[in-house]
C-alpha atoms as a PDB file:
ATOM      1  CA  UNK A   1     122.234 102.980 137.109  1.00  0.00           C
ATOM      2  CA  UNK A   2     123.134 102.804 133.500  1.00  0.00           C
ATOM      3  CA  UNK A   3     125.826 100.845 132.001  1.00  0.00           C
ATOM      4  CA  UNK A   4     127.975 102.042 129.525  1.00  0.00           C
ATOM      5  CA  UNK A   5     128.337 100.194 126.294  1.00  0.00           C
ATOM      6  CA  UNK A   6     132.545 100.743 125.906  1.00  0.00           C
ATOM      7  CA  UNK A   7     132.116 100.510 121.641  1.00  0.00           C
ATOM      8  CA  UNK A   8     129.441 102.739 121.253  1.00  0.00           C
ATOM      9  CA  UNK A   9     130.004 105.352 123.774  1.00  0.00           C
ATOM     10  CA  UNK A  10     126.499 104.952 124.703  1.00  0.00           C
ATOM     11  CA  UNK A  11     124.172 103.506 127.504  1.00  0.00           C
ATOM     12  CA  UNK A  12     122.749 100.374 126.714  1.00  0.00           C
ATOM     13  CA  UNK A  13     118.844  99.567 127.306  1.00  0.00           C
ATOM     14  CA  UNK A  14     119.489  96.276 126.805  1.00  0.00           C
ATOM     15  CA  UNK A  15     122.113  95.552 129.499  1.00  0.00           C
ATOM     16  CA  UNK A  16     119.732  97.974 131.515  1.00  0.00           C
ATOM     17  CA  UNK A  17     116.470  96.428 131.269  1.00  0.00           C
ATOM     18  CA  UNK A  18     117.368  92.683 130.654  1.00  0.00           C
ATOM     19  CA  UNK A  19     113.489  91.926 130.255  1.00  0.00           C
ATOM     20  CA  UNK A  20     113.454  93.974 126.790  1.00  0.00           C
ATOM     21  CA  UNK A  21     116.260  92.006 125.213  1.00  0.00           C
ATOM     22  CA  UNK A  22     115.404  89.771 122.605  1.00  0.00           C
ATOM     23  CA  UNK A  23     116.832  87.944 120.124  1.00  0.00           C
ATOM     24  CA  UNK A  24     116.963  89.518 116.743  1.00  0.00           C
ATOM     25  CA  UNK A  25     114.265  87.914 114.041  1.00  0.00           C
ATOM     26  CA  UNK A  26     113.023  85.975 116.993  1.00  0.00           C
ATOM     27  CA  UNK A  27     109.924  88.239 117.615  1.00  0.00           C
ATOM     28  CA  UNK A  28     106.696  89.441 115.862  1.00  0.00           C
ATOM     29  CA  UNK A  29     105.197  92.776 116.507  1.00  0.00           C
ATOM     30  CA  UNK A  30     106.967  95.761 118.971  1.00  0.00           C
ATOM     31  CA  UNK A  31     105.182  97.085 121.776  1.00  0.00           C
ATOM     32  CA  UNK A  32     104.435 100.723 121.967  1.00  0.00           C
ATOM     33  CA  UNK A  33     107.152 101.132 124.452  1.00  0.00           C
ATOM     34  CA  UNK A  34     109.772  99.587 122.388  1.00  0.00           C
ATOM     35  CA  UNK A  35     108.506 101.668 118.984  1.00  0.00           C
ATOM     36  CA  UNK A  36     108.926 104.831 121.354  1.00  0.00           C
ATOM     37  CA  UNK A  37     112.211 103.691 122.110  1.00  0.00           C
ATOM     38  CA  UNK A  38     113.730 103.066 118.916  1.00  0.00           C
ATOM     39  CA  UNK A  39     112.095 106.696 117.671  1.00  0.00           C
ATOM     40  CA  UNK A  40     114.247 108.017 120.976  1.00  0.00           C
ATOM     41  CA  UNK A  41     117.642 106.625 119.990  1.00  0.00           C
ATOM     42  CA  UNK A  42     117.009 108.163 116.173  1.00  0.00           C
ATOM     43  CA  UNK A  43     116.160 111.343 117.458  1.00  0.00           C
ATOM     44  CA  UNK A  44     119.312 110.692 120.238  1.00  0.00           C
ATOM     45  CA  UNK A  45     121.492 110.970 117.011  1.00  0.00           C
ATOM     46  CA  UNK A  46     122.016 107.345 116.837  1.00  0.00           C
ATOM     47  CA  UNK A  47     122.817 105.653 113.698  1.00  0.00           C
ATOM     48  CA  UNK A  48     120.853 102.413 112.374  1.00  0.00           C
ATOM     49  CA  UNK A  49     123.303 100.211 113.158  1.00  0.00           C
ATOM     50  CA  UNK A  50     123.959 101.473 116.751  1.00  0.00           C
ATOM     51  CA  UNK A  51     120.124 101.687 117.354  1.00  0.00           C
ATOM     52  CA  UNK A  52     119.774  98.056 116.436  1.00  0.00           C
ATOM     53  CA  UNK A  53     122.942  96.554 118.567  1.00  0.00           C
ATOM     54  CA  UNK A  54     121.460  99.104 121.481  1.00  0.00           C
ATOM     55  CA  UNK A  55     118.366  98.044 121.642  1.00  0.00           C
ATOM     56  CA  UNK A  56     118.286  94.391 120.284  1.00  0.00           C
ATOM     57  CA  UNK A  57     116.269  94.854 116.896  1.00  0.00           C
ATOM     58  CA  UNK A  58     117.533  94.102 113.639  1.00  0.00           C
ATOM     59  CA  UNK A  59     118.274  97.097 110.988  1.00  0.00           C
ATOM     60  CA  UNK A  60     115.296  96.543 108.656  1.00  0.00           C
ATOM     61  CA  UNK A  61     112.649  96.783 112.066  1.00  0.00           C
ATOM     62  CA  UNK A  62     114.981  99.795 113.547  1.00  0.00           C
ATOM     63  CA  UNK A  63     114.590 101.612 109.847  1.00  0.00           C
ATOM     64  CA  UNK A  64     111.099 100.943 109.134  1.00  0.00           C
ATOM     65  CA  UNK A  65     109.634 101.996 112.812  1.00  0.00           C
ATOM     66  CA  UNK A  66     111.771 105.128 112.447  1.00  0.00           C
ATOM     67  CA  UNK A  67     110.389 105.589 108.613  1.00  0.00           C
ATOM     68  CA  UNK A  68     106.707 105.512 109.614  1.00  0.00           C
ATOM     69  CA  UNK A  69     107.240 108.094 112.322  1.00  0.00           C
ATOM     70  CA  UNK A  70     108.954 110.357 109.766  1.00  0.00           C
ATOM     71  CA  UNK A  71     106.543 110.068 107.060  1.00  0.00           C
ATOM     72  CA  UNK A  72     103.295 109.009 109.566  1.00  0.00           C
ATOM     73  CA  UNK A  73     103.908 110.634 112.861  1.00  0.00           C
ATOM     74  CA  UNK A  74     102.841 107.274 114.304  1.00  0.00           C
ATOM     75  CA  UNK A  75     104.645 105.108 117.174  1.00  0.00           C
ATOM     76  CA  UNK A  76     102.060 102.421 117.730  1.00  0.00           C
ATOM     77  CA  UNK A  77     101.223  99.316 115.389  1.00  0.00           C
ATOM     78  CA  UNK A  78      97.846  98.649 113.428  1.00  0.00           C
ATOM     79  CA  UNK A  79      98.721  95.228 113.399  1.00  0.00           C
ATOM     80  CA  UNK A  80      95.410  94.681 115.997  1.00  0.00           C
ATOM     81  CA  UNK A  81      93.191  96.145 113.422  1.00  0.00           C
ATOM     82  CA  UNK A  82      93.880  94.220 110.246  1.00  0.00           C
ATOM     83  CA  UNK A  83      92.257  90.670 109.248  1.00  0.00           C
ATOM     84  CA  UNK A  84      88.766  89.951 108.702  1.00  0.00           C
ATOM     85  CA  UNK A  85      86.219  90.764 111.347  1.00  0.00           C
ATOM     86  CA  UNK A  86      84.140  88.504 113.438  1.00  0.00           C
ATOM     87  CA  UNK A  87      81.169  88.375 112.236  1.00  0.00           C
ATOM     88  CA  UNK A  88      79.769  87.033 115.930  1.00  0.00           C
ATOM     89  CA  UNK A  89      81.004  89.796 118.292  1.00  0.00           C
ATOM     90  CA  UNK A  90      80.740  89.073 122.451  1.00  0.00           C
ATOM     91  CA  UNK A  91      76.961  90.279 122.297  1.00  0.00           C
ATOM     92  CA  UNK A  92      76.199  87.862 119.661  1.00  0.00           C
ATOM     93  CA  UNK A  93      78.293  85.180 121.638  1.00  0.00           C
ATOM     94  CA  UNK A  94      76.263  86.108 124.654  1.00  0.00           C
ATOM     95  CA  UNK A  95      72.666  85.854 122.181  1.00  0.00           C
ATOM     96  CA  UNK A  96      73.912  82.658 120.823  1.00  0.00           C
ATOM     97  CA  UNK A  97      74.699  80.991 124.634  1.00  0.00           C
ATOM     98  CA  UNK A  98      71.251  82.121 125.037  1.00  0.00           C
ATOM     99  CA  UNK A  99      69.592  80.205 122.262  1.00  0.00           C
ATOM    100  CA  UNK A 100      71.786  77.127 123.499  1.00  0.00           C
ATOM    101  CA  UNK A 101      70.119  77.165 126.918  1.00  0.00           C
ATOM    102  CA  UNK A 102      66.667  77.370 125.838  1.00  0.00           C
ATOM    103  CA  UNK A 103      67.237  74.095 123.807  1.00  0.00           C
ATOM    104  CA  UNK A 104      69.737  72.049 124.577  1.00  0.00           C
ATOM    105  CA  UNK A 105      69.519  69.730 121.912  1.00  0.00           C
ATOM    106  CA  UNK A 106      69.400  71.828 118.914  1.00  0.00           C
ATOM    107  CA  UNK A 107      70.989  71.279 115.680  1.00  0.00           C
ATOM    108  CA  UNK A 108      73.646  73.356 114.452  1.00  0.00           C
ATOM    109  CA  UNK A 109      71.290  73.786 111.616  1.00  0.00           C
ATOM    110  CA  UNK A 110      69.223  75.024 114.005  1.00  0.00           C
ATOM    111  CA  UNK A 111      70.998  77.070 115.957  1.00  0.00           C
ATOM    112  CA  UNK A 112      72.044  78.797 113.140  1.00  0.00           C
ATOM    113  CA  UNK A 113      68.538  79.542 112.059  1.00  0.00           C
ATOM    114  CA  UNK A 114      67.111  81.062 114.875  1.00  0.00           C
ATOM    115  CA  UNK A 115      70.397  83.209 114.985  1.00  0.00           C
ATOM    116  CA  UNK A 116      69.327  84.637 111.882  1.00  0.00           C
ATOM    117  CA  UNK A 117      66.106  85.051 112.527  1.00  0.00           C
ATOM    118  CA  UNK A 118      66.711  88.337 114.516  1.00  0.00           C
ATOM    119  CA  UNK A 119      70.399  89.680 113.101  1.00  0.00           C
ATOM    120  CA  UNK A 120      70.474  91.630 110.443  1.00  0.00           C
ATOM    121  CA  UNK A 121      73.894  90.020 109.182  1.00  0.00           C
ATOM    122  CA  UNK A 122      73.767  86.235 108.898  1.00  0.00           C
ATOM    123  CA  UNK A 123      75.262  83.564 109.314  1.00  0.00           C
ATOM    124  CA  UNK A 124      76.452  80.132 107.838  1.00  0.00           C
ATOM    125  CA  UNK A 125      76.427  77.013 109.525  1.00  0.00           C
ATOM    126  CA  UNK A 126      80.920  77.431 109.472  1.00  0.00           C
ATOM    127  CA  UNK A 127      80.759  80.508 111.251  1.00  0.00           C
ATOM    128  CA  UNK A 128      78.712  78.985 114.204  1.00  0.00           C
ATOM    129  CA  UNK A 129      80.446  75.884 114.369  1.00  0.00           C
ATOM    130  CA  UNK A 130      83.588  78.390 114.807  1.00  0.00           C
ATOM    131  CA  UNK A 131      81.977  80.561 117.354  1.00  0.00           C
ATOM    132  CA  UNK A 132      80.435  77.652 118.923  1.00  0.00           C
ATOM    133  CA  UNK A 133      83.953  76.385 119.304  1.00  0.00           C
ATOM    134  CA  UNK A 134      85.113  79.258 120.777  1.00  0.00           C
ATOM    135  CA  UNK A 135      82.757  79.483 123.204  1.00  0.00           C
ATOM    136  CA  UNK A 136      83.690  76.120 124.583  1.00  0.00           C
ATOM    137  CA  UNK A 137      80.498  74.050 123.268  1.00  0.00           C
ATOM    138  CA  UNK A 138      82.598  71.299 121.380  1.00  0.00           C
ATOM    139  CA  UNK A 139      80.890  67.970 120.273  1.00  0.00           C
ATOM    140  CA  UNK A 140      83.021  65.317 122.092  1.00  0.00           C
ATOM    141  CA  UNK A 141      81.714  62.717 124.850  1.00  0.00           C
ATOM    142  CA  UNK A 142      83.789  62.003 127.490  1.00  0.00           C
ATOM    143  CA  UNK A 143      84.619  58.739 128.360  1.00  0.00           C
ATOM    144  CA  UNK A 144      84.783  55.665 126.451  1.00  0.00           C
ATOM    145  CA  UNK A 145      81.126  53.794 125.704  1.00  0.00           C
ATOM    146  CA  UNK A 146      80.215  52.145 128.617  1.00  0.00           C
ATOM    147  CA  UNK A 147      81.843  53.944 131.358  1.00  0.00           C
ATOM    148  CA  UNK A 148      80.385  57.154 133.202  1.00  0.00           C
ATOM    149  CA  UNK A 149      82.665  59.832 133.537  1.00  0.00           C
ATOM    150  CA  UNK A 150      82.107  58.861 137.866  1.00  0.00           C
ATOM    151  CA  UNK A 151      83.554  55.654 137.644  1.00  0.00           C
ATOM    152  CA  UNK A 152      86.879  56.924 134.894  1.00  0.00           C
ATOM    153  CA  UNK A 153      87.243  59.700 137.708  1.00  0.00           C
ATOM    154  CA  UNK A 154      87.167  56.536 140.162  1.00  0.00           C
ATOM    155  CA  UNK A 155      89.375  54.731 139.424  1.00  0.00           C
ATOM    156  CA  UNK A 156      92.045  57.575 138.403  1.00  0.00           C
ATOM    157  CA  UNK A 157      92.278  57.405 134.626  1.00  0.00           C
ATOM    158  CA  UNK A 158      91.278  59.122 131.250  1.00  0.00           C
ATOM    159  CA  UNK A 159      90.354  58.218 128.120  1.00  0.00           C
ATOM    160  CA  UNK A 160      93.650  58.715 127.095  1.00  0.00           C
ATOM    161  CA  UNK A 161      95.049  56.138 130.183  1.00  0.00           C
ATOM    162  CA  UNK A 162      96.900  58.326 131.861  1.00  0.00           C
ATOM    163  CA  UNK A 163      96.832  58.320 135.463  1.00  0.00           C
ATOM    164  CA  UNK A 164      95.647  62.086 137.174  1.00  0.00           C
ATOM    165  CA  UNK A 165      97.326  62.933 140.266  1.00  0.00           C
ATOM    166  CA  UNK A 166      95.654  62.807 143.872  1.00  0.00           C
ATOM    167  CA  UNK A 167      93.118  60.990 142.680  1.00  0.00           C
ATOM    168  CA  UNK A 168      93.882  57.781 144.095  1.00  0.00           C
ATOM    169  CA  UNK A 169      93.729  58.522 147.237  1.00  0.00           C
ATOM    170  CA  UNK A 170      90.012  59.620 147.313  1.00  0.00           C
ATOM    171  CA  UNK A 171      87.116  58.300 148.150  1.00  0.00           C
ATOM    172  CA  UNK A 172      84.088  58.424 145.904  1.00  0.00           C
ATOM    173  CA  UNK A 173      80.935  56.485 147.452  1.00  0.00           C
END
């Protein structure tokens, strides 16, 4: 069921498919399915101004979507593929998680080393910090000096102090 719009003389997507409406400035890149849909009301006969109160974009993003697809023939953003590249992709990650399990107590030095050793494209000591990172190997202890994570866990707190729910109420022996 589609609701007219009384000012336009149009059907509104917006009123239509509340989960599309956004605010205007308010978001970064448009989906495929909204580029598609601001090419549709163009090519409907729409004008700029109409598009944009139709569909919930602002003129400039409404002009320039509708400009590439004139000039480009494209719908779809190449936002994805711009920025620099990782230089560790998932099957490095994967080689790199190995090299961490056959020695635990490496160096990032180290580490870093023996990376190199078989890639033809190295690496500095930065880059696996980074990818070290984002693997979830970070550098911080838990617990406070002195205390074993068992007995924080006991009696219910943190390093930070705060209190974790349900925890009370067992019973670690």
């Amino acid at each position: 069921m589609a609701v007219a719009s009384k000012h336009l003389g149009v059907w509104s997507w917006s009123r239509q498919f509340p989960e599309f409406q956004t605010e205007m400035g308010k978001k970064g890149d448009l989906s495929n399915f909204e580029r598609g849909m601001v090419v549709g009301a163009r090519r409907a006969g729409l004008s700029i101004s109409q598009s944009a109160q139709l569909l919930g974009f602002s003129r400039s993003t409404i002009s320039r979507v509708y400009k590439e697809w004139c000039e480009k023939g494209k719908t779809s953003s190449m936002r994805q593929s711009c920025g620099r590249k990782c230089l560790v992709d998932a099957r490095g990650q994967r080689r790199m998680g190995r090299l961490i399990q056959a020695d635990r107590r490496a160096t990032l030095t180290e580490i870093t080393t023996r990376y190199n050793r078989g890639m033809q494209q190295s690496i500095c000591e930065a880059t696996t910090r980074t990818t070290l990172r984002r693997m979830g190997y970070n550098s911080r202890k838990i617990g406070k000096r002195g205390y074993n994570l068992h007995e924080l866990t006991k009696i219910g707190q943190l390093k930070t102090g705060r209190m974790l729910p349900g925890l009370m109420s067992l019973d670690f022996r």
